[in-house]
Protein backbone atom coordinates (compact mmCIF):
# COMPACT_ATOMS: atom_id res chain seq x y z
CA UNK A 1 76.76 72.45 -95.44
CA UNK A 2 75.61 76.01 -95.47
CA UNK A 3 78.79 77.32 -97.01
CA UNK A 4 79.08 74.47 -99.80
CA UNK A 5 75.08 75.78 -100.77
CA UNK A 6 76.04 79.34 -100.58
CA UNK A 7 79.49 78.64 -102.85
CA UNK A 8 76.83 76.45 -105.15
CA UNK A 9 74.36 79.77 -105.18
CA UNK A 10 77.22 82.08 -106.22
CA UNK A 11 78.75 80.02 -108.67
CA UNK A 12 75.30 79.40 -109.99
CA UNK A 13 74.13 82.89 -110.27
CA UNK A 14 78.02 84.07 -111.71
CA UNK A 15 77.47 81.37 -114.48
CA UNK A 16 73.56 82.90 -115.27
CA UNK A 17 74.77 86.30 -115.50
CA UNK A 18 77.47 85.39 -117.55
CA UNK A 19 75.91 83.44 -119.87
CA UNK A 20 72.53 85.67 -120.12
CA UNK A 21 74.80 88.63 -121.15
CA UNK A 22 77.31 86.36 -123.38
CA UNK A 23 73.98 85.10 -125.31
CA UNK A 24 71.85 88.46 -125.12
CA UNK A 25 69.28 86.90 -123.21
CA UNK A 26 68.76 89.55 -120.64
CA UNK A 27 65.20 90.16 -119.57
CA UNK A 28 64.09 92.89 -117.15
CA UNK A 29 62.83 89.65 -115.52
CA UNK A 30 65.97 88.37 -115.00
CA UNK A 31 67.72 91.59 -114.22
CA UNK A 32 65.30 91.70 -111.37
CA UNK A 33 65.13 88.60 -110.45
CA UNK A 34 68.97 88.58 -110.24
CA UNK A 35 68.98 90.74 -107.72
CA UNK A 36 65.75 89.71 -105.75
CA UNK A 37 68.14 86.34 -105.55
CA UNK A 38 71.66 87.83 -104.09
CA UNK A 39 69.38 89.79 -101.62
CA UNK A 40 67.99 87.21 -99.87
CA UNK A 41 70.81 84.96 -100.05
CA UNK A 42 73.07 87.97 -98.79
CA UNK A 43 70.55 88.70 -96.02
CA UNK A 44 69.87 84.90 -94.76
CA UNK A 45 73.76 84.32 -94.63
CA UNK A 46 74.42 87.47 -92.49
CA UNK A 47 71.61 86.51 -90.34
CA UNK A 48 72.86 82.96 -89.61
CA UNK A 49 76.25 85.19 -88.85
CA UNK A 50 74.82 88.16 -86.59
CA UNK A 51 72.86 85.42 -85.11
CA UNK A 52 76.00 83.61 -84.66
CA UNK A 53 77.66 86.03 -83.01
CA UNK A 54 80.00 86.67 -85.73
CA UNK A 55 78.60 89.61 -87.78
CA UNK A 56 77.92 92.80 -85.30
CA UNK A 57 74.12 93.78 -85.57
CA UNK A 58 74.67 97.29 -86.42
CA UNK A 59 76.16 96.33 -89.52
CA UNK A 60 73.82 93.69 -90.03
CA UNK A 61 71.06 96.14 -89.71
CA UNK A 62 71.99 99.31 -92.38
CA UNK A 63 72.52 96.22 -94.60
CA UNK A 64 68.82 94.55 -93.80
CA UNK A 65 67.63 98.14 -94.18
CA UNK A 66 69.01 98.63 -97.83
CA UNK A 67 68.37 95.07 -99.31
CA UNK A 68 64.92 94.99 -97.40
CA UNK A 69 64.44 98.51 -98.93
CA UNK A 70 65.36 97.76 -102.52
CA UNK A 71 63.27 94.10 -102.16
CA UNK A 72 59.77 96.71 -100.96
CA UNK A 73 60.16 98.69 -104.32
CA UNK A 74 59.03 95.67 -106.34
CA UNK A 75 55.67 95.23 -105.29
CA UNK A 76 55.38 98.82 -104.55
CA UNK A 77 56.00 100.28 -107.91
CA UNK A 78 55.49 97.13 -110.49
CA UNK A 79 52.45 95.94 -107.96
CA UNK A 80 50.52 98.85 -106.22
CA UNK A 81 51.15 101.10 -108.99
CA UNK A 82 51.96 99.51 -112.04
CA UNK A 83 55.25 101.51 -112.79
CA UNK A 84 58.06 99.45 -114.95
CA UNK A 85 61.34 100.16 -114.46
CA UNK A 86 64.81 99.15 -115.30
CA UNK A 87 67.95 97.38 -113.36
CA UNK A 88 71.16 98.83 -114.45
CA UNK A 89 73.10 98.51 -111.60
CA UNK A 90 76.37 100.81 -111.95
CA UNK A 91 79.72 100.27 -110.33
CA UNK A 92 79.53 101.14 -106.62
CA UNK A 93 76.51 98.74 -105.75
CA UNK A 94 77.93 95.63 -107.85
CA UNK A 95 81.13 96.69 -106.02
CA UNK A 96 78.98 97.15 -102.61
CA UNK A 97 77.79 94.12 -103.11
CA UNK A 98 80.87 92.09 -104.44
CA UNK A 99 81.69 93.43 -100.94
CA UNK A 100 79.62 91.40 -98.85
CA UNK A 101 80.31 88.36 -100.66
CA UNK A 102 84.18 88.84 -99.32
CA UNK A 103 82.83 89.59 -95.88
CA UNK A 104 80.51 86.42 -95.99
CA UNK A 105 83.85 84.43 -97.01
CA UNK A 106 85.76 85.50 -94.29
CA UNK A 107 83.25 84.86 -92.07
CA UNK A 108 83.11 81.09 -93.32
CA UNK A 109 86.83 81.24 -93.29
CA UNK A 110 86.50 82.17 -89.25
CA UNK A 111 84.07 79.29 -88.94
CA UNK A 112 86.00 76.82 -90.50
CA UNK A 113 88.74 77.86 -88.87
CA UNK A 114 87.79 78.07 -85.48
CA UNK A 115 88.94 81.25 -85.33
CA UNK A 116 87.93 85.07 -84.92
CA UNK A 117 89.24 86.84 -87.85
CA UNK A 118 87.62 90.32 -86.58
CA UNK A 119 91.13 91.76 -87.49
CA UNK A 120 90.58 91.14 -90.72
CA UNK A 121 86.89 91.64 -91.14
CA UNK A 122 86.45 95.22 -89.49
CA UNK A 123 87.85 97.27 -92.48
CA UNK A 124 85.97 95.58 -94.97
CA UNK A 125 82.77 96.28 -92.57
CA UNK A 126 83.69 99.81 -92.31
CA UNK A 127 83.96 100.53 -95.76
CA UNK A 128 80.82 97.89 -96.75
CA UNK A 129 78.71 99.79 -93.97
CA UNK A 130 79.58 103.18 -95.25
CA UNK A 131 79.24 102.26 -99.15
CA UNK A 132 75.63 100.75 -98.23
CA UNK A 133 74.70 103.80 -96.28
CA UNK A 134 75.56 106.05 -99.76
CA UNK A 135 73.78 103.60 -102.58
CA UNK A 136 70.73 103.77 -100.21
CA UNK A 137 70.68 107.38 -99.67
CA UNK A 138 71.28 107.73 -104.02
CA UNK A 139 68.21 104.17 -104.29
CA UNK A 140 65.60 106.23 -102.11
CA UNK A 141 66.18 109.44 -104.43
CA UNK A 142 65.80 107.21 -107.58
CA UNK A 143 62.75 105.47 -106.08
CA UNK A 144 60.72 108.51 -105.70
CA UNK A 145 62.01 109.76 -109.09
CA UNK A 146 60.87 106.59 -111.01
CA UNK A 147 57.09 106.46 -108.31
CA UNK A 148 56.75 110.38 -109.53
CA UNK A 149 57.72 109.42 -113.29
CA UNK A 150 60.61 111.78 -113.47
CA UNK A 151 63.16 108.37 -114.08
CA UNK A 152 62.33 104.73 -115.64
CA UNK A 153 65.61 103.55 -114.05
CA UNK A 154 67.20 102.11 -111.23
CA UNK A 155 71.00 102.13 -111.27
């Protein structure tokens, strides 16, 4: 059940993007709302996985620590101090993040195959782990850049 709901949330949020960009609807709104939504559902599937025992936690963690990260910069900037900002994600974190949507796949493929597919997953969590590591390295610089009004964009 969980993976036919996660396959329905990605197809659901492909479709959106596509069609807010085909009709030039996109809102800074949507543009954050986008990603408030592939956060969480990124984060609750690779709990249910590291809780599993099928996603190690140290992985589990720089990727809770980014997402979790990004999600805190909301409130703090649009909330506390009443900064707007721009989403205009680049290449590397819709790549980053395309990413973890093949390592959540290959984790359902391991569950619904009964079978440990480590072999396969362990390069993509190398190169997922050290790609998350480098966009939240470049997201804390940008964050303090756009709190100390140097920057009106997050990319």
């Amino acid at each position: 059940m969980a993976f036919v709901i996660s396959v329905i949330a990605f197809l659901t949020d492909f479709v959106d993007g596509r069609l807010a960009r085909g009709t030039g609807q996109v809102t800074l709104f949507g543009s954050i709302l986008d990603a408030v939504a592939d956060k969480l559902i990124i984060l609750a599937l690779m709990a249910y996985f590291m809780f599993a025992d099928m996603l190690d936690i140290r992985y589990f963690s720089i990727v809770a620590f980014r997402d979790i990260g990004q999600l805190c910069a909301i409130p703090i900037l649009m909330g506390l101090k009443g900064i707007h900002f721009k989403v205009a994600p680049k290449l590397i974190p819709k790549f980053a993040t395309a990413l973890k949507y093949v390592i959540i796949g290959i984790l359902f493929l391991g569950l619904l195959l009964d079978r440990n597919l480590s072999i396969y997953l362990n390069p993509f969590l190398i190169i997922s782990g050290l790609l998350e590591i480098f966009i939240l390295v470049a997201y804390l610089k940008r964050f303090f850049e756009i709190y100390e009004g140097t920057h009106d964009t997050f990319e």
